[in-house]
C-alpha atoms as a PDB file:
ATOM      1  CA  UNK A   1       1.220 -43.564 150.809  1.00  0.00           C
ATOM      2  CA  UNK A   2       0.364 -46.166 153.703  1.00  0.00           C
ATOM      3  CA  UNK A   3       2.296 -49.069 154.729  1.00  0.00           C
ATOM      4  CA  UNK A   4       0.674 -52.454 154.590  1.00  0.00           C
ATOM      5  CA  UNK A   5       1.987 -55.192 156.283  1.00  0.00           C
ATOM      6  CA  UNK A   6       1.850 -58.865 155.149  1.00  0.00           C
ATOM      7  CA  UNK A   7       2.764 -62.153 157.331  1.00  0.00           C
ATOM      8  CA  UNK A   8       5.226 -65.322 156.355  1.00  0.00           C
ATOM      9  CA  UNK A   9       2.079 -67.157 156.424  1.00  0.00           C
ATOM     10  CA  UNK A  10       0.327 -65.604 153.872  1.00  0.00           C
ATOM     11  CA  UNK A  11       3.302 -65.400 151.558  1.00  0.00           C
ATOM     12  CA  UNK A  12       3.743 -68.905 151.958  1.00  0.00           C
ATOM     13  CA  UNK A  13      -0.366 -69.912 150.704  1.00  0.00           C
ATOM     14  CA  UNK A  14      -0.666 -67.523 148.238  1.00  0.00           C
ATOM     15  CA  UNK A  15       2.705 -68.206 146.567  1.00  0.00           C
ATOM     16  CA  UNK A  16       4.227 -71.175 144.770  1.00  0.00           C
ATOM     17  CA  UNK A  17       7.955 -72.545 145.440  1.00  0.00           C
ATOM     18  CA  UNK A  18      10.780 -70.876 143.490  1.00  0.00           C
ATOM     19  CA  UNK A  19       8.426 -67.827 143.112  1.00  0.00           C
ATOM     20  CA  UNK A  20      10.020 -64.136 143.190  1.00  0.00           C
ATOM     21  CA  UNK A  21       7.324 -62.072 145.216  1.00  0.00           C
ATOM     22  CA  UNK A  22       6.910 -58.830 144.564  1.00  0.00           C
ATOM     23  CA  UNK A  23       4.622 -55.640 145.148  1.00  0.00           C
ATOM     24  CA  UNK A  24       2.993 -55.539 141.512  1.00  0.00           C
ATOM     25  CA  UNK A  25       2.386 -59.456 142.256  1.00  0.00           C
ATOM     26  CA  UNK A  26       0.770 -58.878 145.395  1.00  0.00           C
ATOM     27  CA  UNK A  27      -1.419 -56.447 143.706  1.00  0.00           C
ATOM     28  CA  UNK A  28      -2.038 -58.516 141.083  1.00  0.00           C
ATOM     29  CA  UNK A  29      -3.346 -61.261 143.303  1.00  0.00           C
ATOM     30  CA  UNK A  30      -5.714 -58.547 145.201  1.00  0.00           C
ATOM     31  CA  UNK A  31      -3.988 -58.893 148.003  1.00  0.00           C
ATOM     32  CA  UNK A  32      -2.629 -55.078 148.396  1.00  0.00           C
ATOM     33  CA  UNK A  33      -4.885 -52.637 146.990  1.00  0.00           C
ATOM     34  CA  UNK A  34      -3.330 -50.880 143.815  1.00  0.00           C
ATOM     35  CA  UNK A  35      -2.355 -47.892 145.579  1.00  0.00           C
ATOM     36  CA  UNK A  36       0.325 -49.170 148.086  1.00  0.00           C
ATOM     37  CA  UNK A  37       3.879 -48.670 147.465  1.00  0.00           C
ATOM     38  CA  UNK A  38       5.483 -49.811 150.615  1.00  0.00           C
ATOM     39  CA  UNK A  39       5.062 -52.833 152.843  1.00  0.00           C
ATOM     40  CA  UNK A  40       6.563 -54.949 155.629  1.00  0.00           C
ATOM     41  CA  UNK A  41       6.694 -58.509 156.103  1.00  0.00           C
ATOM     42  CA  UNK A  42       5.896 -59.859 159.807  1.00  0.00           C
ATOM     43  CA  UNK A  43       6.259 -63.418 161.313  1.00  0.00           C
ATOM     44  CA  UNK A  44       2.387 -64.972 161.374  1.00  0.00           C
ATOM     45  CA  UNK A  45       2.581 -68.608 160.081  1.00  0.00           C
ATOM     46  CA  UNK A  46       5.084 -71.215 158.523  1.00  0.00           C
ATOM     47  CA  UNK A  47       7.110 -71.024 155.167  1.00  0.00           C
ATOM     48  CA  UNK A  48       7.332 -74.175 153.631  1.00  0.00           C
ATOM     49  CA  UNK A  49       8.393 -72.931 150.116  1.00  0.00           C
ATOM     50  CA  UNK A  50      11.300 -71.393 149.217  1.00  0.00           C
ATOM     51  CA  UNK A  51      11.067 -68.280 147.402  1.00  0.00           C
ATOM     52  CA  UNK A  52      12.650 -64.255 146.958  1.00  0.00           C
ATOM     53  CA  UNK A  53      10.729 -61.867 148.569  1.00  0.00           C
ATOM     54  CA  UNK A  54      10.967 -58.179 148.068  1.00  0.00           C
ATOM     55  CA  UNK A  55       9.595 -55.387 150.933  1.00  0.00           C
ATOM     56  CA  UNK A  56      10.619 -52.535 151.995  1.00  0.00           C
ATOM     57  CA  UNK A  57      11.013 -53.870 155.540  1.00  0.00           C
ATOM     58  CA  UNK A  58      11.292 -57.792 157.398  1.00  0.00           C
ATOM     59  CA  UNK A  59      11.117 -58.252 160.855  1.00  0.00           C
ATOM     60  CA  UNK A  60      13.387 -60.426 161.939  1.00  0.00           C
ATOM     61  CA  UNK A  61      11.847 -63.570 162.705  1.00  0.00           C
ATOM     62  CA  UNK A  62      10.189 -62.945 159.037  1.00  0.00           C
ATOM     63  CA  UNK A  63      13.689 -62.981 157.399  1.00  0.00           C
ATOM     64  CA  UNK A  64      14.551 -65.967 159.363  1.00  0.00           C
ATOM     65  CA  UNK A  65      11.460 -68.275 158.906  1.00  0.00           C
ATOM     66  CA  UNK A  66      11.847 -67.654 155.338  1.00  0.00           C
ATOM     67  CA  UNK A  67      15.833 -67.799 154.648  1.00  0.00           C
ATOM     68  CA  UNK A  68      15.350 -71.364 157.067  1.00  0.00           C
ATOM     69  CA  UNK A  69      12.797 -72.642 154.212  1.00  0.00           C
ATOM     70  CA  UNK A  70      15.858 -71.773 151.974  1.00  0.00           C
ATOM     71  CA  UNK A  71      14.044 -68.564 150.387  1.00  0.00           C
ATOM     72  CA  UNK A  72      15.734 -64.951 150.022  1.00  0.00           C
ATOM     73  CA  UNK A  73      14.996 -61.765 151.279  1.00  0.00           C
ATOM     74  CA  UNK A  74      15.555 -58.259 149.527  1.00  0.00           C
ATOM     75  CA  UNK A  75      15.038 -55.037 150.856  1.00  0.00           C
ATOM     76  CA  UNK A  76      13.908 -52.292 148.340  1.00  0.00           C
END
């Protein structure tokens, strides 16, 4: 299995406020091919929404931008 990794940014435009995100919704969008079953999420861009995201890994200034925009991280 690879690892993809996905930034704050593109959480944040592909994503609606209040939204849980999750792998099978990331798929879903065609943003992760079907076949991935782990990911990280890196600092790249602004979160202006607030919203649960669940990865297998956050860097820290990920976890950060997104618990400031009042969001919630959970490792899996």
């Amino acid at each position: 299995s690879s690892c993809k990794i996905i930034s704050t940014g593109k959480l944040n435009a592909s994503f609606e406020d209040g939204e849980e995100i999750t792998l099978e919704k990331l798929i879903k969008k065609h943003i992760f091919p079907k076949y991935i079953t782990y990911y990280k999420v890196l600092f790249g861009g602004e979160v202006t929404k607030a919203f649960t995201v669940f990865a297998n890994e956050f860097s820290s200034e990920a976890k950060e931008v997104i618990e400031n925009a009042g969001g919630t991280i959970v490792k899996i």
